[in-house]
Structure formats: structure tokens, C-alpha cells
Protein backbone atom coordinates (compact mmCIF):
# COMPACT_ATOMS: atom_id res chain seq x y z
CA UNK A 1 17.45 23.68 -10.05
CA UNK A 2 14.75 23.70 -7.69
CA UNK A 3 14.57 20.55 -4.95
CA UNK A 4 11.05 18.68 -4.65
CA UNK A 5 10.18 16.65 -1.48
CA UNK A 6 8.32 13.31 -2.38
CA UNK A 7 6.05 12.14 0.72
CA UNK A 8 3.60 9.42 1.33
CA UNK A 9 2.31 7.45 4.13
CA UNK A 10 2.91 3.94 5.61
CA UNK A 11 -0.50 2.57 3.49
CA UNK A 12 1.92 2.67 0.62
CA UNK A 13 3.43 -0.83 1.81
CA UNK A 14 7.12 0.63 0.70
CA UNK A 15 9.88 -1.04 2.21
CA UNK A 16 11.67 1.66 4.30
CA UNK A 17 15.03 0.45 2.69
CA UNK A 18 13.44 1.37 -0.48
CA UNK A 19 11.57 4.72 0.32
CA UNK A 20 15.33 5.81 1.61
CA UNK A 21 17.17 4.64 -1.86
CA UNK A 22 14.67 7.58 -3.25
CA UNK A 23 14.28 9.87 -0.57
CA UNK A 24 10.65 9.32 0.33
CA UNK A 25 9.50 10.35 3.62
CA UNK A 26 6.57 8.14 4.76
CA UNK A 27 3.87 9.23 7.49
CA UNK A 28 2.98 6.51 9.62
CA UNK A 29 -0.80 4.99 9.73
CA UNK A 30 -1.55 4.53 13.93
CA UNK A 31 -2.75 1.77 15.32
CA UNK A 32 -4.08 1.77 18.90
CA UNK A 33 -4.44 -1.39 20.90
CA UNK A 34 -4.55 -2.73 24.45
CA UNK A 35 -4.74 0.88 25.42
CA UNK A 36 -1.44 1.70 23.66
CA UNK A 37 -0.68 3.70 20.31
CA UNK A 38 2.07 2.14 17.92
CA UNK A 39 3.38 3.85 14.43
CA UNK A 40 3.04 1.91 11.13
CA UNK A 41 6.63 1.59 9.76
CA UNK A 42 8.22 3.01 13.05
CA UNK A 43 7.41 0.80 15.80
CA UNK A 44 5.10 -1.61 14.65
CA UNK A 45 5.06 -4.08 11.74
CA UNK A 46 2.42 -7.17 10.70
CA UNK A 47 4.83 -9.63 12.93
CA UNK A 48 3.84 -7.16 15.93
CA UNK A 49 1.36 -6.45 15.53
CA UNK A 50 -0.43 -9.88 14.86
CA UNK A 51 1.41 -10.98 17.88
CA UNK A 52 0.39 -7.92 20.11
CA UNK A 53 -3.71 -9.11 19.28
CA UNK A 54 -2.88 -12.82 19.97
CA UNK A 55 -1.55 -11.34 23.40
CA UNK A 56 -3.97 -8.79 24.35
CA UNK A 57 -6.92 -10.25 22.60
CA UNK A 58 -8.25 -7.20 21.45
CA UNK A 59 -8.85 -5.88 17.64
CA UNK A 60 -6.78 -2.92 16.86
CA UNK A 61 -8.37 0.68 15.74
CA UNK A 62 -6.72 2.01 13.52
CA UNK A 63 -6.40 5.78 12.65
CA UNK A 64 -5.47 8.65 9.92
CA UNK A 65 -2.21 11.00 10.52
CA UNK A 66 -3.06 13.80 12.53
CA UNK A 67 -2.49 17.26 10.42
CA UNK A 68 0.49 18.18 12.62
CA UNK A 69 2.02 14.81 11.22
CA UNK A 70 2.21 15.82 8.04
CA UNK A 71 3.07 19.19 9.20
CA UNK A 72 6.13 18.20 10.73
CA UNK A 73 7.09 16.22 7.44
CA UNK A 74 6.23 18.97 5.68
CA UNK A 75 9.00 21.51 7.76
CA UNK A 76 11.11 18.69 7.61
CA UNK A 77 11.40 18.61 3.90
CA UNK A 78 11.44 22.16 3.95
CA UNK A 79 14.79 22.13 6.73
CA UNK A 80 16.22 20.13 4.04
CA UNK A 81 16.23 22.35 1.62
CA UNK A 82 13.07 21.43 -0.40
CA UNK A 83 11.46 24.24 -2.52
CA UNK A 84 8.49 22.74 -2.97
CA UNK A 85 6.35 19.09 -2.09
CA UNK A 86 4.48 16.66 -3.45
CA UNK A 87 2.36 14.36 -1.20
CA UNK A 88 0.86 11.25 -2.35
CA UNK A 89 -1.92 9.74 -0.40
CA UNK A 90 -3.37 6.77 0.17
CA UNK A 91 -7.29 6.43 -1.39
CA UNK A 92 -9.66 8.98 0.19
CA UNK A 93 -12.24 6.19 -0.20
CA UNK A 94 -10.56 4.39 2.47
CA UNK A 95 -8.81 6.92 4.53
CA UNK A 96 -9.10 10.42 6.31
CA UNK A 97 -4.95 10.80 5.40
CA UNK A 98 -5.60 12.61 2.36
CA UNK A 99 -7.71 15.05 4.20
CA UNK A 100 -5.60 15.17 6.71
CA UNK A 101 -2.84 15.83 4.54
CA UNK A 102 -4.12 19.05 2.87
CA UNK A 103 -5.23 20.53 6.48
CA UNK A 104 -1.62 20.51 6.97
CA UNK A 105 -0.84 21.60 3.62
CA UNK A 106 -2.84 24.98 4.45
CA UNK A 107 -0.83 25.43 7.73
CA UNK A 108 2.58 24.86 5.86
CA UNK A 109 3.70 28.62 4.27
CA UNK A 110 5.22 26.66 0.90
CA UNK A 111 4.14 25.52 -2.46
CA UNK A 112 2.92 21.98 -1.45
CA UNK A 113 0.53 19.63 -3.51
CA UNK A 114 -1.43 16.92 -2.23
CA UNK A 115 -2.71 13.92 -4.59
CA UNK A 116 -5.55 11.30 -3.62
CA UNK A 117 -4.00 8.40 -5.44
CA UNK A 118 -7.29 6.62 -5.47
CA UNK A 119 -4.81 3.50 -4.74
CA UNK A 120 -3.30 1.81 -1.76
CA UNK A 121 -0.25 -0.70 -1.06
CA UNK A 122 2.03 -0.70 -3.41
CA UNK A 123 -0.06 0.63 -6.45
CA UNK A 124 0.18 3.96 -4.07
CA UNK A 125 3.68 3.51 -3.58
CA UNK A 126 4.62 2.47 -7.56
CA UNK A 127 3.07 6.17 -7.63
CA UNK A 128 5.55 7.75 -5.19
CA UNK A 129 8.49 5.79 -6.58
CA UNK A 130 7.30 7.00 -10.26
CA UNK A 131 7.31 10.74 -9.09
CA UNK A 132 10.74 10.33 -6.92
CA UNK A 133 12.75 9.16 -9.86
CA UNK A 134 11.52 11.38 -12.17
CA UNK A 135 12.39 14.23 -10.05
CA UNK A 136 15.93 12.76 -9.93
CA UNK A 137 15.91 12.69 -13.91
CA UNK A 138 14.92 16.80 -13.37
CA UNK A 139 11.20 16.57 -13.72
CA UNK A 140 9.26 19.67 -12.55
CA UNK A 141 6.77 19.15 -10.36
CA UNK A 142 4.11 19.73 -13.04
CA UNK A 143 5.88 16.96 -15.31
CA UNK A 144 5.65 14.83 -12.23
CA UNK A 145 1.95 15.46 -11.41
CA UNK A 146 1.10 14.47 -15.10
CA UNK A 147 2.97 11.10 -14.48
CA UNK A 148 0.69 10.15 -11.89
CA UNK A 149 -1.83 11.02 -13.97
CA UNK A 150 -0.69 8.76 -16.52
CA UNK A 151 -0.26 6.05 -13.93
CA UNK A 152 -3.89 5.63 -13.83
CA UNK A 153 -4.90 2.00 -15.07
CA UNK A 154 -1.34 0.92 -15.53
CA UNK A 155 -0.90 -0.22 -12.45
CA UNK A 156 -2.69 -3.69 -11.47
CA UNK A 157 -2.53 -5.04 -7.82
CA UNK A 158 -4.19 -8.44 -6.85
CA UNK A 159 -4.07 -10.71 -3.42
CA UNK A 160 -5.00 -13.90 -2.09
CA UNK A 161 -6.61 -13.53 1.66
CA UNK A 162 -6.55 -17.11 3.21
CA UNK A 163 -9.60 -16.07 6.00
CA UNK A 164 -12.00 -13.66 6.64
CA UNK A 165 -11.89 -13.88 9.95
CA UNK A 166 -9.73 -10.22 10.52
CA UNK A 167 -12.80 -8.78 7.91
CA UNK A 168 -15.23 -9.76 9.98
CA UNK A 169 -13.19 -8.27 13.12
CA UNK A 170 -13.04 -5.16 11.10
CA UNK A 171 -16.32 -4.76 11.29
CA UNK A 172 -16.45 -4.91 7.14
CA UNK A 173 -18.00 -8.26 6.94
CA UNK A 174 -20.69 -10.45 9.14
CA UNK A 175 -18.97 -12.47 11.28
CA UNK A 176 -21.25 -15.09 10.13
CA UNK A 177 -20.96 -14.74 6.79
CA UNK A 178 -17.11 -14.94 7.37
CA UNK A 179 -17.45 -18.45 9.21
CA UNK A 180 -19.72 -19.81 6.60
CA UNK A 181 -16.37 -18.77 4.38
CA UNK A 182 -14.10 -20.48 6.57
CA UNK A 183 -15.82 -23.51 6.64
CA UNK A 184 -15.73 -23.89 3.20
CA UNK A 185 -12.76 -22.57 2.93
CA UNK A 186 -13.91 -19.86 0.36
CA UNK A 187 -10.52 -17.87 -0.64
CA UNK A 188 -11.40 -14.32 -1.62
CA UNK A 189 -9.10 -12.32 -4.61
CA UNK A 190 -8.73 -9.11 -3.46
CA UNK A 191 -7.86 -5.95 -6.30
CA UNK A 192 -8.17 -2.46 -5.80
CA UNK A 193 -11.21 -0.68 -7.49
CA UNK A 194 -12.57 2.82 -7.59
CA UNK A 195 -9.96 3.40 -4.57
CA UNK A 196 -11.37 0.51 -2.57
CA UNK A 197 -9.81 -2.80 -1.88
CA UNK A 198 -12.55 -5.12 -3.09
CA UNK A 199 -13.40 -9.18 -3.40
CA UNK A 200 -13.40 -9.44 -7.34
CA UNK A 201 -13.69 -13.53 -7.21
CA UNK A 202 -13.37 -16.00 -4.96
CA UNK A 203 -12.30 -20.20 -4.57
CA UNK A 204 -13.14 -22.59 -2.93
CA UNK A 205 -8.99 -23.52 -2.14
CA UNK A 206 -5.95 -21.29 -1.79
CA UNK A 207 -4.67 -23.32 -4.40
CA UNK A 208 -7.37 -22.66 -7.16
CA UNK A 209 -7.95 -19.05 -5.62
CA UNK A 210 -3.72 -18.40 -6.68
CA UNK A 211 -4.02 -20.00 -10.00
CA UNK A 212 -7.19 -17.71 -10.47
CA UNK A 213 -5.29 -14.41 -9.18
CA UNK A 214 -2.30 -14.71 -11.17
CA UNK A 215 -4.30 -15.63 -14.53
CA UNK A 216 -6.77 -12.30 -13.80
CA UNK A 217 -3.34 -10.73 -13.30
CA UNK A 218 -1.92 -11.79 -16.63
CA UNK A 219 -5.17 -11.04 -18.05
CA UNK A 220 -4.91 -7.83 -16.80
CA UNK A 221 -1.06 -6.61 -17.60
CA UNK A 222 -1.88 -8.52 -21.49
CA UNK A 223 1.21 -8.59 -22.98
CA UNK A 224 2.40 -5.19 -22.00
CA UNK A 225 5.86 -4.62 -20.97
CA UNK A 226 6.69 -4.35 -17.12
CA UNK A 227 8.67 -1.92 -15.59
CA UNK A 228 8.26 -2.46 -11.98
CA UNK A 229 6.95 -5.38 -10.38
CA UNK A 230 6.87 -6.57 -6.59
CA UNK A 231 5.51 -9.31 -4.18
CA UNK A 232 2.83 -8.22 -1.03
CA UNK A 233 2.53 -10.25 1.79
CA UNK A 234 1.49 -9.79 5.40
CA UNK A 235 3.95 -11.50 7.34
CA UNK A 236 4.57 -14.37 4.64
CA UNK A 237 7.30 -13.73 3.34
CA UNK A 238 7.92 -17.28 2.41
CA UNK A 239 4.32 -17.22 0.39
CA UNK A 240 5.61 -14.22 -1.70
CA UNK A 241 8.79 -15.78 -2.19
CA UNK A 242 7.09 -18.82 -3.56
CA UNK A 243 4.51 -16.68 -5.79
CA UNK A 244 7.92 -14.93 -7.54
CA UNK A 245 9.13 -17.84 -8.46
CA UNK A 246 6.09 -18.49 -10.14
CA UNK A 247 6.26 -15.60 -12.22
CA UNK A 248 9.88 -15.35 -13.01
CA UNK A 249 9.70 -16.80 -16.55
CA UNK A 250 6.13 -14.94 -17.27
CA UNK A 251 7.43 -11.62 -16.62
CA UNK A 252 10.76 -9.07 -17.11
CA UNK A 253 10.05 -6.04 -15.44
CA UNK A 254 13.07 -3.22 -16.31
CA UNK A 255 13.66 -2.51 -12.62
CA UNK A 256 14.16 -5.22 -9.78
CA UNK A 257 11.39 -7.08 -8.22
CA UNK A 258 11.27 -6.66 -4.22
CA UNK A 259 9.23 -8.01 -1.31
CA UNK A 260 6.54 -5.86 0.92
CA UNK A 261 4.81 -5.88 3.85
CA UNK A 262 1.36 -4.82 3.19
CA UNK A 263 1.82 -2.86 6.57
CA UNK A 264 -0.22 -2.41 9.65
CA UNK A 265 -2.71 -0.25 8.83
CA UNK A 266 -4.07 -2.30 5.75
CA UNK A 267 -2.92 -5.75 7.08
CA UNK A 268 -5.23 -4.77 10.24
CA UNK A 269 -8.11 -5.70 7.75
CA UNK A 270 -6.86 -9.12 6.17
CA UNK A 271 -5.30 -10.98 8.66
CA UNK A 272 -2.19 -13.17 8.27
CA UNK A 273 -0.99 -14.90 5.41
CA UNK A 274 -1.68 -12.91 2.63
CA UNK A 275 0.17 -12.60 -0.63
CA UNK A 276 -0.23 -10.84 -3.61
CA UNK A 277 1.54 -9.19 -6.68
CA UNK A 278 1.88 -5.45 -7.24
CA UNK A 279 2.34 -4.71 -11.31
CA UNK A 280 3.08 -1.35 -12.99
CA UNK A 281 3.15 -1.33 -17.06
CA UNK A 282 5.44 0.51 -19.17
């Protein structure tokens, strides 16, 4: 039986715990601030790296894998005795990685394939965890490419982002169109859209803006069966605690719920405090 390699990269929020449990090597986002360069996943998390910017000051930059990172996950999973690889990226609409990605996959002598998930957090890595246990079941690696496929529109990801103030740092919003949020204490909803995290509605309260994401969410799953289902945050964990509890009774997904970090190199562009819920359907 042949041995396929599943690899992704940090934007796919997965818990390294749970990337291990199924054998999925991650490629870490970089983040470069007060003239140093930290790893997504390896050396930096949210906690970190909100705390480096309160000390320094200074907005991160954040950047793409080089090619020779994926490279060297790419010999890796070849060392260990991988025939062939499947990489899942993060949304090209957001990131060079998937680029970046099949550079390397054109250095690499070995029957690699690359996939733009057109997703990011955990509606990426609901992808990679899709593809890893179906290779465990014995999937080919053209069984597992149609699963993504199938994925599409079955998985539904929503947030609540408590400030724009890190959006307007980004660069991705007017900083005075963010204040003129703030001081009315407009909540975006954030969802994922043609590969793009997007504002899809807004509130005027974190309160009414969580009522409204988890009823678009419903809305959205309608009635469908749930096989996975887990809880975003950037360093809240408490929040996303809280925002399981209010689902418990709503939903019964087949495989345990679990907490995420939406990681450094998304949570660069949100800020603190955010929470959201990460569906996929049966």
C-alpha cells in the first residue's frame, strides 16, 4: 500500500496536538516584528505575539513560506517513507503560500499535489483532517482529492471581531472608519467568501453581533447533520468556551468538538478577543 504525506500550513488554525493525532505536517506563516522573525505554530502564538506589539509598539508584517520551506517538508515526508504528497493551502486570495507551495513542488523529484483550498482557519484545516483520515481508511490520493472537492460548501466558518482597530493597522481598513466603529461599538461577523475572510453583517453590541452569528450559522448548516465541529478564538479561550456551551444542545457533531487558536498569521489581522465556530456537514 502506498504511504501519502498530508501537509498544510499554520493558516489552518489546527491545534498541533491535533495535526500530530493525524500526521499532518504544518508550515509555519512568519511574522516579523521589532526587527525579529518568529514562526506561526513554532515559536510564536496569539498570546505572543499580542504581547510582543504591546511591547515593541510596532505592527507585525507578516509573510508567505519561502519555497525551500515547503521543500524541506516535502523531503521530510519523503525521509519518512511517503510515496507521494498532498499539500493543502491556505486561500490564494489571501496568501502567496499556495504559490509558494507549488515552486517547491517543481523542485521536489516526487509525485506531489498542491490544492488552493480557497479557505482559511479551520475550514482549511477540516480539509486537511478530511484528507488525513481518509488516507488512514486506504484512500488513494485521487479518492482523497475528490473529497476536498466535495468539501466545497459544506463547510461554514463564522466569527465575532470585538474591534477594528488591528484592521485598520493592517492596512485593510481606514483607520477612521475603524474609530467611527469603535465608538459605536459596531461588531463586525466575519465568514469566509470566495477565499476571502469578509464582514457579512455587523451589530451594534457583541452581544447582538453573537446572537446574529450563531443564527446565520444555524441558518447556514439547516438541519444537516454535523460531523466535525470546533470553537476559534484568538487568545480567548474562555469566549470559545462560553460560545460551546451555547451550542451543545443545538448540535451533535460525530467526532469531538475542540478549541483553536486562529493563529498568528490570521489573528495579525483581527486583533484580540475573537471567537467564532468552525462547522463541517456530513
Amino acid at each position: 500500500m502506498s504511504s501519502i504525506a498530508v501537509i498544510t500550513d499554520t493558516d489552518s488554525s489546527l491545534p498541533p496536538h491535533i495535526a500530530r493525532k493525524f500526521n499532518i505536517e504544518q508550515v509555519p506563516i512568519t511574522l516579523h516584528i521589532d526587527g525579529k522573525s518568529y514562526s506561526a505554530g513554532v515559536n510564536f502564538d496569539d498570546r505572543a505575539m499580542f504581547e510582543a506589539i504591546k511591547a515593541s509598539g510596532e505592527y507585525p508584517t507578516t509573510a508567505a513560506p519561502a519555497p525551500d520551506a515547503f521543500v524541506q517538508a516535502y523531503q521530510k515526508a519523503l525521509e519518512n517513507g511517503a510515496d507521494s504528497i498532498l499539500c493543502i493551502c491556505v486561500s490564494s486570495e489571501v496568501s502567496a503560500t499556495y504559490n509558494a507551495a507549488v515552486m517547491a513542488a517543481d523542485m521536489v523529484e516526487a509525485d506531489i499535489h498542491v490544492v488552493d483550498s480557497l479557505e482559511l482557519s479551520l475550514a482549511q484545516g477540516f480539509m486537511a483532517l478530511e484528507a488525513a483520515e481518509a488516507i488512514r481508511a486506504g484512500a488513494t490520493l485521487h479518492d482523497a482529492l475528490e473529497l476536498i472537492a466535495s468539501l466545497k460548501g459544506k463547510i461554514h466558518t463564522f466569527a465575532v471581531l470585538p474591534s477594528l482597530e488591528f484592521v485598520a493597522m493592517s492596512g485593510r481598513l481606514g483607520k477612521l472608519p475603524a474609530s467611527i466603529a469603535d465608538t459605536f461599538n459596531i461588531k463586525p461577523i466575519l465568514s469566509v467568501q470566495d477565499g476571502k475572510l469578509e464582514v457579512v453583517n455587523r451589530q451594534r453590541t457583541l452581544k447582538k453581533a453573537t446572537e446574529l452569528m450563531l443564527s446565520m450559522h444555524a441558518e447556514a448548516v439547516d438541519g444537516s447533520g454535523v460531523k466535525r465541529q470546533a470553537f476559534i478564538h484568538s487568545d480567548y479561550r474562555e469566549g470559545a468556551e462560553a460560545l460551546a456551551r451555547r451550542v451543545a444542545e443545538d448540535f451533535k457533531p460525530e467526532e469531538p468538538i475542540f478549541f483553536a487558536e486562529f493563529t498568528p498569521g490570521l489573528s495579525v489581522h483581527t486583533g484580540p478577543g475573537v471567537v467564532g465556530i468552525a462547522t463541517l456537514e456530513k
